[in-house]
N, C-alpha and C. Protein backbone atom coordinates (compact mmCIF):
# COMPACT_ATOMS: atom_id res chain seq x y z
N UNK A 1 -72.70 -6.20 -31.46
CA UNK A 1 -72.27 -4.87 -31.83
C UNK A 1 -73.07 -3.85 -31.03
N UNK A 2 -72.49 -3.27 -30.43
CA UNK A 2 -73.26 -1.88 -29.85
C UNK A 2 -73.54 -0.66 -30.65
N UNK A 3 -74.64 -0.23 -30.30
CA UNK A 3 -75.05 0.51 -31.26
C UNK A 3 -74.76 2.35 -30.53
N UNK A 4 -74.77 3.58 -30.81
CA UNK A 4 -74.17 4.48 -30.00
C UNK A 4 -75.36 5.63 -30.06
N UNK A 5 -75.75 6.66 -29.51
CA UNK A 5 -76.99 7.63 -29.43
C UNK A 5 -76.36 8.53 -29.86
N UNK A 6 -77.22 9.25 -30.57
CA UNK A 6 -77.05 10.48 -30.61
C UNK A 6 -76.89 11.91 -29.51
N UNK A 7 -76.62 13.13 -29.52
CA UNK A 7 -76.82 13.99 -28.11
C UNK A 7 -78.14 14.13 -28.29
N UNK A 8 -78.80 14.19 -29.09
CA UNK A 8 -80.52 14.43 -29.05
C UNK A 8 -81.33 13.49 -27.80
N UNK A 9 -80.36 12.30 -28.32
CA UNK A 9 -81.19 11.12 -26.92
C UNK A 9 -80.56 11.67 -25.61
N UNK A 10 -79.68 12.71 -25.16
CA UNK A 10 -78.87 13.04 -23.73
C UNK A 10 -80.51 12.78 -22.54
N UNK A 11 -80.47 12.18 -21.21
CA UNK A 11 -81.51 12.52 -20.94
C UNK A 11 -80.73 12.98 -19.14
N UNK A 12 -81.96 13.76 -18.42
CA UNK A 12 -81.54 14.69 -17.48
C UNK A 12 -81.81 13.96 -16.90
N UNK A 13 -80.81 14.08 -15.49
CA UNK A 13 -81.26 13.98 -14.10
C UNK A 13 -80.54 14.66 -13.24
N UNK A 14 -81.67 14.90 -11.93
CA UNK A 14 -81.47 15.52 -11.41
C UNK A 14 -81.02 15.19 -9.72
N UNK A 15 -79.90 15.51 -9.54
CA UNK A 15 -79.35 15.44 -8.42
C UNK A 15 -80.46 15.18 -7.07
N UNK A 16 -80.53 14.03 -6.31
CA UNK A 16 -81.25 14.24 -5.12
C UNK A 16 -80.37 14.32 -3.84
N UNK A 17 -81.29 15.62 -3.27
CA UNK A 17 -79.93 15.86 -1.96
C UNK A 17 -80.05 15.34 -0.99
N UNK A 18 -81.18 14.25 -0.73
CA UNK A 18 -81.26 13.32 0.29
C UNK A 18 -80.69 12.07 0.40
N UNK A 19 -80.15 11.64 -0.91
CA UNK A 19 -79.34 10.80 -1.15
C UNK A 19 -78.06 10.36 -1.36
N UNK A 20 -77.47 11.82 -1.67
CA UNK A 20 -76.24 12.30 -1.94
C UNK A 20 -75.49 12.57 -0.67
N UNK A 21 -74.19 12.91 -0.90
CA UNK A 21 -73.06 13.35 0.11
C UNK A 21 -71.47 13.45 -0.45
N UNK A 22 -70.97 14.06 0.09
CA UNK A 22 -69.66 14.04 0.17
C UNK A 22 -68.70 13.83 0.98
N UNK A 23 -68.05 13.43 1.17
CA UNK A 23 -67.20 13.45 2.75
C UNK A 23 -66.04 14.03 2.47
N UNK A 24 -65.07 14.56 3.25
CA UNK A 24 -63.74 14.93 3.57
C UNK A 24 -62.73 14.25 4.79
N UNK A 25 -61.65 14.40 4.63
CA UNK A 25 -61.25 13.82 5.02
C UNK A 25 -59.25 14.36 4.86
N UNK A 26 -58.93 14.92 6.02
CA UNK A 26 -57.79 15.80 6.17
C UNK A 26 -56.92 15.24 7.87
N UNK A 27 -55.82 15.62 7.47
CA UNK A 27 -54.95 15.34 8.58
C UNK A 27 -54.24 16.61 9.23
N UNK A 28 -54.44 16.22 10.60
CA UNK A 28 -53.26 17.80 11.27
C UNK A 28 -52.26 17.10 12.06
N UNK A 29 -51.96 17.95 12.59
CA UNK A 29 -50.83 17.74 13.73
C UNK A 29 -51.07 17.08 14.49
N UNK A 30 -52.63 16.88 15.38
CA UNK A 30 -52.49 16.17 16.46
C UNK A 30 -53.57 15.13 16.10
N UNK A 31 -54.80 14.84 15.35
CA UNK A 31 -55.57 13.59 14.68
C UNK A 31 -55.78 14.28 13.28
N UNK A 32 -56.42 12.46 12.77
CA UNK A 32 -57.11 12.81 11.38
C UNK A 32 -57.98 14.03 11.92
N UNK A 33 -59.06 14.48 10.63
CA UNK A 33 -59.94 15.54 10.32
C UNK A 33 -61.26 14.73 9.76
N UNK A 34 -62.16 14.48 9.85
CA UNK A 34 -63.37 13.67 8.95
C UNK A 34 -64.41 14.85 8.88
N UNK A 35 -65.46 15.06 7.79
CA UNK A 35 -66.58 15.54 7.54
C UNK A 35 -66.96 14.99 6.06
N UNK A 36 -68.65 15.37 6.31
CA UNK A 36 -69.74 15.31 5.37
C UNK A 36 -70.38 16.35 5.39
N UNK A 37 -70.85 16.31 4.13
CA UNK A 37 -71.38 17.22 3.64
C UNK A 37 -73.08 16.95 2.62
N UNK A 38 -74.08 17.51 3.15
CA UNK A 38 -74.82 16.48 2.59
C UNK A 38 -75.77 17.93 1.94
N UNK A 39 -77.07 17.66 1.40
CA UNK A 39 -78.20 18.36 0.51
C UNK A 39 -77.43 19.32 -1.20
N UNK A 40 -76.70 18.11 -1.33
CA UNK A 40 -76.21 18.65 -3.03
C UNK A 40 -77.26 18.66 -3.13
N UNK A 41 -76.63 19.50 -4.66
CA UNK A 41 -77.62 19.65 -5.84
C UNK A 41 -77.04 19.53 -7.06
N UNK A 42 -77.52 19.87 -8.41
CA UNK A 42 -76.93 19.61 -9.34
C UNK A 42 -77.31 18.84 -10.66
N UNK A 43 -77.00 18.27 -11.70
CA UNK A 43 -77.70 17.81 -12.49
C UNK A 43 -76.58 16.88 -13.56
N UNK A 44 -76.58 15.62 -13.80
CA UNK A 44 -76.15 14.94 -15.04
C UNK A 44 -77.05 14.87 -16.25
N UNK A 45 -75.96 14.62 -17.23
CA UNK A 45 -77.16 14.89 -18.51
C UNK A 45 -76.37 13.67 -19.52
N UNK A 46 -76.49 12.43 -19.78
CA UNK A 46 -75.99 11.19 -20.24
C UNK A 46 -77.01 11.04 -21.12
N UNK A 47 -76.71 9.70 -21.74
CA UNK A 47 -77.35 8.59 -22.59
C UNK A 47 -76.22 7.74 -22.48
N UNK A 48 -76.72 6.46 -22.98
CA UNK A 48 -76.51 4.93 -22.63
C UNK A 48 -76.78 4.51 -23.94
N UNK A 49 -75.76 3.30 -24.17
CA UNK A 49 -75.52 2.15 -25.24
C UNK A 49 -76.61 1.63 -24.92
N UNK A 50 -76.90 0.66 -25.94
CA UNK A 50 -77.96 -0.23 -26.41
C UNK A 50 -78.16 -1.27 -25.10
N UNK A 51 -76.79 -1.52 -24.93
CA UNK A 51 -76.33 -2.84 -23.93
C UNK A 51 -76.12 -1.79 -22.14
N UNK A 52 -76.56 -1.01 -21.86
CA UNK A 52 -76.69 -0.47 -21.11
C UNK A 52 -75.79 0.57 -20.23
N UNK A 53 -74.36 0.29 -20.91
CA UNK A 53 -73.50 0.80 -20.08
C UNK A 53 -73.36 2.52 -20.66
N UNK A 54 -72.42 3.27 -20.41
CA UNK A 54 -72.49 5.00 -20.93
C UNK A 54 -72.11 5.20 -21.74
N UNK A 55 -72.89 6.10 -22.58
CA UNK A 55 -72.03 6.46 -23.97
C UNK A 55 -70.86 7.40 -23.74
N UNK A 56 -70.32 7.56 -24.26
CA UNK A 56 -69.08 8.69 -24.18
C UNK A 56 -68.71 9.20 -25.71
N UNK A 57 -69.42 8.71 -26.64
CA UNK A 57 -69.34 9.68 -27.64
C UNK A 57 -69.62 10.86 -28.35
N UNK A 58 -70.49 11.05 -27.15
CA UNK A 58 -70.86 12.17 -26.66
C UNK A 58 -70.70 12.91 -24.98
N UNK A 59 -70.09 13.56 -25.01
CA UNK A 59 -69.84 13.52 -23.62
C UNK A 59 -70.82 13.64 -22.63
N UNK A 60 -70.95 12.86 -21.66
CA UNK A 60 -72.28 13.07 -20.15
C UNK A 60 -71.32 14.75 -19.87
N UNK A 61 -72.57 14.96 -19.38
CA UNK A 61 -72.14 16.66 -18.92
C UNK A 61 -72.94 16.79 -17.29
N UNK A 62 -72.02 17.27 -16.53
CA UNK A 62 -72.32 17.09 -14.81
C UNK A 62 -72.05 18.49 -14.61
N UNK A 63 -72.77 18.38 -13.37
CA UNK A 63 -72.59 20.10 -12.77
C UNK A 63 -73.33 19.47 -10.94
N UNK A 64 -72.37 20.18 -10.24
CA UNK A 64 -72.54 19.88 -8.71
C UNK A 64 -72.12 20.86 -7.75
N UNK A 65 -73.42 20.99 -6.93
CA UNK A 65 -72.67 22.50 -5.48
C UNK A 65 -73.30 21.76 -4.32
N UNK A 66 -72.05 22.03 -3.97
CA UNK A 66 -72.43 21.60 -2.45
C UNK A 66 -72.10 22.94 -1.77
N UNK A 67 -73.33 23.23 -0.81
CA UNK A 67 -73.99 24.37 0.25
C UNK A 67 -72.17 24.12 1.33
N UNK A 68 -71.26 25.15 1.58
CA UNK A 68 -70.41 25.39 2.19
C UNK A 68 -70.76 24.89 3.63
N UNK A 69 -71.87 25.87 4.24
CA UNK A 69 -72.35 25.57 5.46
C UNK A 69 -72.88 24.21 5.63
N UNK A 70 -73.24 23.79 4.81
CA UNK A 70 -73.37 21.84 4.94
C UNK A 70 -71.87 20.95 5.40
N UNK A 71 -70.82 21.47 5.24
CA UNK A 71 -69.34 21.24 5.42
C UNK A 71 -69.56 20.77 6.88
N UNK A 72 -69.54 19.41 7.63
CA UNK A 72 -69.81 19.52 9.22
C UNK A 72 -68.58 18.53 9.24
N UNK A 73 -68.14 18.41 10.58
CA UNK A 73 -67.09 17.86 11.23
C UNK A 73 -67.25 17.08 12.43
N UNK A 74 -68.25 17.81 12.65
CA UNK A 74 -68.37 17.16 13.96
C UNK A 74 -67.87 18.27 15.29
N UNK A 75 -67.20 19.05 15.03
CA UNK A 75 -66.12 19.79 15.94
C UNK A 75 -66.52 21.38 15.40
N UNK A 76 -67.32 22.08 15.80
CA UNK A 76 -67.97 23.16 15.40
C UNK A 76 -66.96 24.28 15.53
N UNK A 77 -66.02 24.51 16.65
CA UNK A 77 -64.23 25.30 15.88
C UNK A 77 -63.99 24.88 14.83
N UNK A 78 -63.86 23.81 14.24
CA UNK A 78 -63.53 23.30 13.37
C UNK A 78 -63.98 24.37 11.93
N UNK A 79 -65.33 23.11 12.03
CA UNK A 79 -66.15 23.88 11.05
C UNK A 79 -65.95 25.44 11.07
N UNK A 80 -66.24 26.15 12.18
CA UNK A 80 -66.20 27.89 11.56
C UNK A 80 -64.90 28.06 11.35
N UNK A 81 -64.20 27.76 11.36
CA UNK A 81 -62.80 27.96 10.66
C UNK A 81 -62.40 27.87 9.12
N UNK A 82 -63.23 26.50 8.96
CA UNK A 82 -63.36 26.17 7.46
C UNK A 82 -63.98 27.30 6.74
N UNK A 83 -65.45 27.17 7.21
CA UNK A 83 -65.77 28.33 6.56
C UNK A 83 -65.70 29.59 6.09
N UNK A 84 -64.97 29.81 7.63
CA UNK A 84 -63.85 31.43 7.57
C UNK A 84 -62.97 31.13 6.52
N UNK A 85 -62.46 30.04 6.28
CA UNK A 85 -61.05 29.95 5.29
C UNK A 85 -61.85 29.79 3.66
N UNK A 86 -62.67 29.48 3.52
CA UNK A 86 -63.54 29.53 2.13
C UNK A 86 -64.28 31.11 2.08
N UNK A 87 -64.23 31.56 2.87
CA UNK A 87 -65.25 32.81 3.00
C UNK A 87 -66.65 32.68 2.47
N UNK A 88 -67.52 31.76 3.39
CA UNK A 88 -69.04 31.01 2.59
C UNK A 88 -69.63 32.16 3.36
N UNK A 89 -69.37 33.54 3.22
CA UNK A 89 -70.27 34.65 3.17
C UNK A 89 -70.52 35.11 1.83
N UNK A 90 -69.29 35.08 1.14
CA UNK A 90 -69.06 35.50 -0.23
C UNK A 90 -69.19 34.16 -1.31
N UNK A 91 -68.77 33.22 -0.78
CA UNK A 91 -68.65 31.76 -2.07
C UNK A 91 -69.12 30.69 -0.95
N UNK A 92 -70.86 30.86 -0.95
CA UNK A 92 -71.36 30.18 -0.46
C UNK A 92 -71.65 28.40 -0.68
N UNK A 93 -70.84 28.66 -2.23
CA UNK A 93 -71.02 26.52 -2.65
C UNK A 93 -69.79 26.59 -3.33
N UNK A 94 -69.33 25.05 -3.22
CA UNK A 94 -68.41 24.74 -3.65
C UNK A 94 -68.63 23.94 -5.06
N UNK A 95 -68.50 24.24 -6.32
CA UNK A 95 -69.36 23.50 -7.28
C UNK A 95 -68.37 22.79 -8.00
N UNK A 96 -68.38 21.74 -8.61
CA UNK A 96 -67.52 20.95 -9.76
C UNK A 96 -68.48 20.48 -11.10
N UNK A 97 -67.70 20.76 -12.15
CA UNK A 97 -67.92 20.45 -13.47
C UNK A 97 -67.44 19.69 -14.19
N UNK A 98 -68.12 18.16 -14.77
CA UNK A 98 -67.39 17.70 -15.57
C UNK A 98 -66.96 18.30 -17.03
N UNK A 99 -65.92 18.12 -17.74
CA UNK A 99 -65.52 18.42 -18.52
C UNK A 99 -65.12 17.35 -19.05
N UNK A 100 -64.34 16.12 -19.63
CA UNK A 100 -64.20 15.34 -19.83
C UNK A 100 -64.45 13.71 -19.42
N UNK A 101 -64.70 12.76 -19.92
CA UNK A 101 -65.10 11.54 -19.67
C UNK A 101 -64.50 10.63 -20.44
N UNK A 102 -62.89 9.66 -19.92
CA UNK A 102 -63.10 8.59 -20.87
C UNK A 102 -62.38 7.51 -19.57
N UNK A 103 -63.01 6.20 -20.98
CA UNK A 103 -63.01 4.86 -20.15
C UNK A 103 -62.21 4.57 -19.46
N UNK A 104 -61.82 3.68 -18.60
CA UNK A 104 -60.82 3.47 -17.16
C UNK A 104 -60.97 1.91 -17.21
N UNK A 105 -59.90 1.37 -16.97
CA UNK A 105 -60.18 -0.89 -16.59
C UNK A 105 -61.42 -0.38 -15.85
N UNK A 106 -62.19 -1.72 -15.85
CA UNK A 106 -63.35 -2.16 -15.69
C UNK A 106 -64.72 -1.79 -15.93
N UNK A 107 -65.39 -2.54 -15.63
CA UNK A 107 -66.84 -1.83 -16.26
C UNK A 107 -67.43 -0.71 -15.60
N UNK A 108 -67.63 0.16 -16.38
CA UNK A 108 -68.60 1.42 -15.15
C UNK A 108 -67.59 2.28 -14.81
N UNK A 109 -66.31 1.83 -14.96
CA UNK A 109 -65.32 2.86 -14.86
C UNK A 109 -64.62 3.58 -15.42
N UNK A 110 -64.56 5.04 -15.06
CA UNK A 110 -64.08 6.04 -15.90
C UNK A 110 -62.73 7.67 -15.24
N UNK A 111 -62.10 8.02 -16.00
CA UNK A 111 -60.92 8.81 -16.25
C UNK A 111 -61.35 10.03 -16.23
N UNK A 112 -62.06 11.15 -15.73
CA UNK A 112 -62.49 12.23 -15.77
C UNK A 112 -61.75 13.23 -15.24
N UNK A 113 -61.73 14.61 -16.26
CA UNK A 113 -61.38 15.73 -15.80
C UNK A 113 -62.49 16.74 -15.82
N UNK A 114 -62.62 18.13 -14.72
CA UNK A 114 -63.51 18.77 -14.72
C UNK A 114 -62.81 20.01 -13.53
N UNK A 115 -63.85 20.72 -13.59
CA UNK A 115 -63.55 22.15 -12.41
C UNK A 115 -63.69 22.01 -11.29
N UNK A 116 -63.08 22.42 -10.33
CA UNK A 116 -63.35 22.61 -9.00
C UNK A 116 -63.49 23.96 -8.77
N UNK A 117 -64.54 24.91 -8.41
CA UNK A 117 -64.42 25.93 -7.84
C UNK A 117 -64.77 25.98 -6.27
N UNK A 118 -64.17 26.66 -5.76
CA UNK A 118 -63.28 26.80 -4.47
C UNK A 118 -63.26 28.23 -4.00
N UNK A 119 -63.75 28.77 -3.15
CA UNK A 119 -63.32 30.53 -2.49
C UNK A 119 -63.82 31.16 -4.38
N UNK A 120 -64.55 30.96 -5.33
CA UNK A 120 -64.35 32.00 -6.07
C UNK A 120 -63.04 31.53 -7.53
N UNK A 121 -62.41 30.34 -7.01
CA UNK A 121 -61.38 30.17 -7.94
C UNK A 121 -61.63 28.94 -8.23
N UNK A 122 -61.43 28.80 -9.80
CA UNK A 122 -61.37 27.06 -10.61
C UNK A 122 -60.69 26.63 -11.05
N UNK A 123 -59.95 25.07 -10.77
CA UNK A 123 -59.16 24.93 -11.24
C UNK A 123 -59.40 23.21 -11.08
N UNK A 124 -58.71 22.70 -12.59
CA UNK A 124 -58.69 21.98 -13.18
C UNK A 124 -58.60 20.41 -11.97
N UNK A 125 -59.40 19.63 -12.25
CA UNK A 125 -58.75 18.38 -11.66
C UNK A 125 -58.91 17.44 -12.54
N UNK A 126 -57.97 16.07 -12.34
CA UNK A 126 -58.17 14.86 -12.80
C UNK A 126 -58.48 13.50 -11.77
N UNK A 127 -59.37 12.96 -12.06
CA UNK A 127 -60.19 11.72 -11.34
C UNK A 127 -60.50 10.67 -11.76
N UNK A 128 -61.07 9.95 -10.83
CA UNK A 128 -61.94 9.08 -11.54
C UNK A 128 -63.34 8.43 -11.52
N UNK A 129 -64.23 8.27 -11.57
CA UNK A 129 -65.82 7.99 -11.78
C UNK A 129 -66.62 6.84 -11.74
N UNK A 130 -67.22 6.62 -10.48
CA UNK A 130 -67.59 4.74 -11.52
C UNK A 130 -69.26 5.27 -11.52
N UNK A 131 -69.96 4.90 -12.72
CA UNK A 131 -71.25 5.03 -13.27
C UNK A 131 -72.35 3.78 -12.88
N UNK A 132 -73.36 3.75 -12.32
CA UNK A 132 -74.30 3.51 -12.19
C UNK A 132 -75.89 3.63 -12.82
N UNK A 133 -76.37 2.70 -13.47
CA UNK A 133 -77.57 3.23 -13.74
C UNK A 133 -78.94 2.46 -13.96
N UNK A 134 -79.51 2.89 -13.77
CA UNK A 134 -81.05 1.67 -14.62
C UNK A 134 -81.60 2.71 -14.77
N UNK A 135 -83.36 2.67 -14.90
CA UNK A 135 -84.35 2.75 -16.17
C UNK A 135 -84.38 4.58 -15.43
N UNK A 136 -84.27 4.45 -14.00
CA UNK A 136 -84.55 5.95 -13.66
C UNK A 136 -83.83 6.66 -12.94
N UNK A 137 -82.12 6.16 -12.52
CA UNK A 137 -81.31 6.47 -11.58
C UNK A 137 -80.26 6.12 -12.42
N UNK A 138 -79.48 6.94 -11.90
CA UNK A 138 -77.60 7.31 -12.14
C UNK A 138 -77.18 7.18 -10.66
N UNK A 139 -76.34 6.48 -10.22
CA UNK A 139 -75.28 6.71 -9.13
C UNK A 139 -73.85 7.02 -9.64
N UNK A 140 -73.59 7.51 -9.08
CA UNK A 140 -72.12 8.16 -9.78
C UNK A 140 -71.13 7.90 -8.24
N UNK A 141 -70.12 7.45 -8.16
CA UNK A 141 -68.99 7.34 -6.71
C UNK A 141 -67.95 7.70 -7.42
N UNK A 142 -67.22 9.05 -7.09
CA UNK A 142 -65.80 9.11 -7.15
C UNK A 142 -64.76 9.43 -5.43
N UNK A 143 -63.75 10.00 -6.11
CA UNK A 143 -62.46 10.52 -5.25
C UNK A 143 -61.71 11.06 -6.04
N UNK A 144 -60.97 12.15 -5.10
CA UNK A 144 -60.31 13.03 -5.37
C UNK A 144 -59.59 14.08 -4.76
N UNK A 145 -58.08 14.23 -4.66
CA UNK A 145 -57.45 15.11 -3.53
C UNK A 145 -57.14 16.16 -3.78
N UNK A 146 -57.54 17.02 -3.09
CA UNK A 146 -57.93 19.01 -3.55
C UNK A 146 -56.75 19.35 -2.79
N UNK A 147 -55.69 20.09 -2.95
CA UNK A 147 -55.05 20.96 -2.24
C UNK A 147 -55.36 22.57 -2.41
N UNK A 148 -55.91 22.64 -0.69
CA UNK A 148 -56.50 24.04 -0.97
C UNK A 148 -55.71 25.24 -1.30
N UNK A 149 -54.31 24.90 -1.53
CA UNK A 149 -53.28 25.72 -2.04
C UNK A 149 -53.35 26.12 -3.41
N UNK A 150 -54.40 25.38 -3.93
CA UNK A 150 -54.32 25.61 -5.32
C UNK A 150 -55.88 26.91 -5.66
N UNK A 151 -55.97 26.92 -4.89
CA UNK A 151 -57.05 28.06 -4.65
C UNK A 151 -56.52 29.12 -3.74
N UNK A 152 -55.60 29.70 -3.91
CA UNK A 152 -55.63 30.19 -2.94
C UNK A 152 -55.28 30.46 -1.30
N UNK A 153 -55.65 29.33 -1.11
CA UNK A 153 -55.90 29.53 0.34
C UNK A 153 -55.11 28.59 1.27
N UNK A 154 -54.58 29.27 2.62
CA UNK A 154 -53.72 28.29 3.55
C UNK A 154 -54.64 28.12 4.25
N UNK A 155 -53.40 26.56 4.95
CA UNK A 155 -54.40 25.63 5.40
C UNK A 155 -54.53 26.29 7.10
N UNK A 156 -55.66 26.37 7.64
CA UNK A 156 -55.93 26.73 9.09
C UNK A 156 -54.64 26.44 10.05
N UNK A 157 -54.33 27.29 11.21
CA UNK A 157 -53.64 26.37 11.97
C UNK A 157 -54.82 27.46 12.86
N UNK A 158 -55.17 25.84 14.11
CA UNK A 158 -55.83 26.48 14.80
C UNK A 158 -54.96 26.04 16.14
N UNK A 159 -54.53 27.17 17.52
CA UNK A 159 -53.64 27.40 18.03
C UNK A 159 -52.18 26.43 17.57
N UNK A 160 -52.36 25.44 18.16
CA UNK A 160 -50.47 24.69 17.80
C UNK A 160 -50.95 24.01 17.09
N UNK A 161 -52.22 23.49 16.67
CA UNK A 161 -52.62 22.51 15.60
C UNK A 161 -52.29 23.17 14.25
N UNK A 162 -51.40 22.12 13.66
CA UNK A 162 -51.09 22.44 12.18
C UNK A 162 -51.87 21.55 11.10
N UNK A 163 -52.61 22.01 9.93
CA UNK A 163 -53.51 21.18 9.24
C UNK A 163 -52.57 20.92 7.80
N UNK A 164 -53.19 20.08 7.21
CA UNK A 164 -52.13 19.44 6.04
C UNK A 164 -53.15 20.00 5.23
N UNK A 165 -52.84 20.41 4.06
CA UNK A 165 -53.28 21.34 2.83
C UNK A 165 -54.33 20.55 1.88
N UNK A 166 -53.85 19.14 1.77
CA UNK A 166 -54.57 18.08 0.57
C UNK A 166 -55.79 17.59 1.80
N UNK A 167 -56.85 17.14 1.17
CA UNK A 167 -57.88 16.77 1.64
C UNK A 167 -58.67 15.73 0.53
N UNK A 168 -58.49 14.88 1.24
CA UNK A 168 -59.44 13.47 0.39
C UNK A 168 -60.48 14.07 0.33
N UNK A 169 -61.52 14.28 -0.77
CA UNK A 169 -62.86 14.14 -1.02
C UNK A 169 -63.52 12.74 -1.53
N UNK A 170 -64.79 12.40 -1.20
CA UNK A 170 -65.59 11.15 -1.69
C UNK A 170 -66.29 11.40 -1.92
N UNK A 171 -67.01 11.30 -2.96
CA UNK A 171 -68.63 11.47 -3.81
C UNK A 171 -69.11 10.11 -3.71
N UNK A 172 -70.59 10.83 -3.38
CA UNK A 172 -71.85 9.46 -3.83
C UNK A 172 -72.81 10.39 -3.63
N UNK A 173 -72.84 10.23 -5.57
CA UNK A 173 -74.23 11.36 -6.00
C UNK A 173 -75.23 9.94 -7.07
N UNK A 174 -76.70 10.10 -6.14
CA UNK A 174 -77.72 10.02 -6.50
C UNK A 174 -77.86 10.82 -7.63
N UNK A 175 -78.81 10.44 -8.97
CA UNK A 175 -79.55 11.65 -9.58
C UNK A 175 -80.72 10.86 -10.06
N UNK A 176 -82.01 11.42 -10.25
CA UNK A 176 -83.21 10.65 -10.62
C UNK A 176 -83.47 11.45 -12.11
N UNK A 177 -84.23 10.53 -12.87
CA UNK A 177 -84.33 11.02 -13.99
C UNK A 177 -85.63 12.34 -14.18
N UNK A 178 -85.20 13.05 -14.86
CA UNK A 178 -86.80 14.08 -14.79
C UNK A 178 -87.42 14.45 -16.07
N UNK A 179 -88.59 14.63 -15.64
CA UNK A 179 -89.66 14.56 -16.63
C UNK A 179 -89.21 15.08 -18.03
């Protein structure tokens, strides 16, 4: 029988940005698009069953920004374009919030909805999560496809290159536990 925590037991950790990343991953007219994005930040706040795996009867609560100008491609037109199209003068991180957490087939895996904010605007996504953990680390790996239409914003065309709107994202967030 598993036994379940209370939110009193929730314990923190904190995002490490040397460990973390994101990637992207978009298509145009004439090749794919690839980038990473690396020095998150951010923080999970969980507790764990007896038998080790996540509680969810209480919900884990996440919060994550990734630095705009961290957005690289490889192709530096590229990049200042992106950025021009987010305006990371004004909405310098791109942050997501979990909001919901439930179980998914297999172990460690989970059904999550939460925020995406984007240019200044949030809006709802649904995903999914696989959980990682021992005595002082959380790994967390998801995916998830953003259409930047839903913020707002069209997709670049840079001269005859036409870019496709949806963009694969990939998470792999580190967090260490803190004091």
């Amino acid at each position: 029988m598993t036994s379940f925590v209370t939110d009193a037991a929730l314990e923190r950790y904190a995002v490490s940005p040397s460990d973390s990343w994101a990637t992207f991953e978009g298509r145009s007219s004439l090749h794919g698009l690839k980038g990473k994005a690396v020095g998150l930040s951010g923080y999970v706040e969980a507790n764990w069953n007896d038998d080790g795996s996540l509680a969810t009867t209480s919900a884990p609560r996440m919060h994550l920004d990734i630095p705009v100008a961290n957005l690289r491609s490889g192709n530096a037109m590229f990049d200042r374009e992106t950025w021009k199209l987010i305006d990371s003068n004004r909405f310098p991180r791109i942050a997501a919030d979990l909001r919901e957490l439930r179980a998914a087939l297999g172990p460690n895996h989970y059904e999550a909805s939460g925020d995406v904010t984007l240019a200044g605007r949030s809006r709802k996504y649904d995903g999914e999560l696989t959980f990682a953990h021992d005595e002082d680390n959380v790994t967390i790996d998801g995916e998830l496809r953003i259409d930047i239409r839903d913020f707002g914003l069209k997709p670049p065309n840079l001269f005859i290159i036409k870019v496709d709107p949806v963009v694969k994202a990939v998470l792999h967030l580190v967090a260490r536990k803190t004091a």
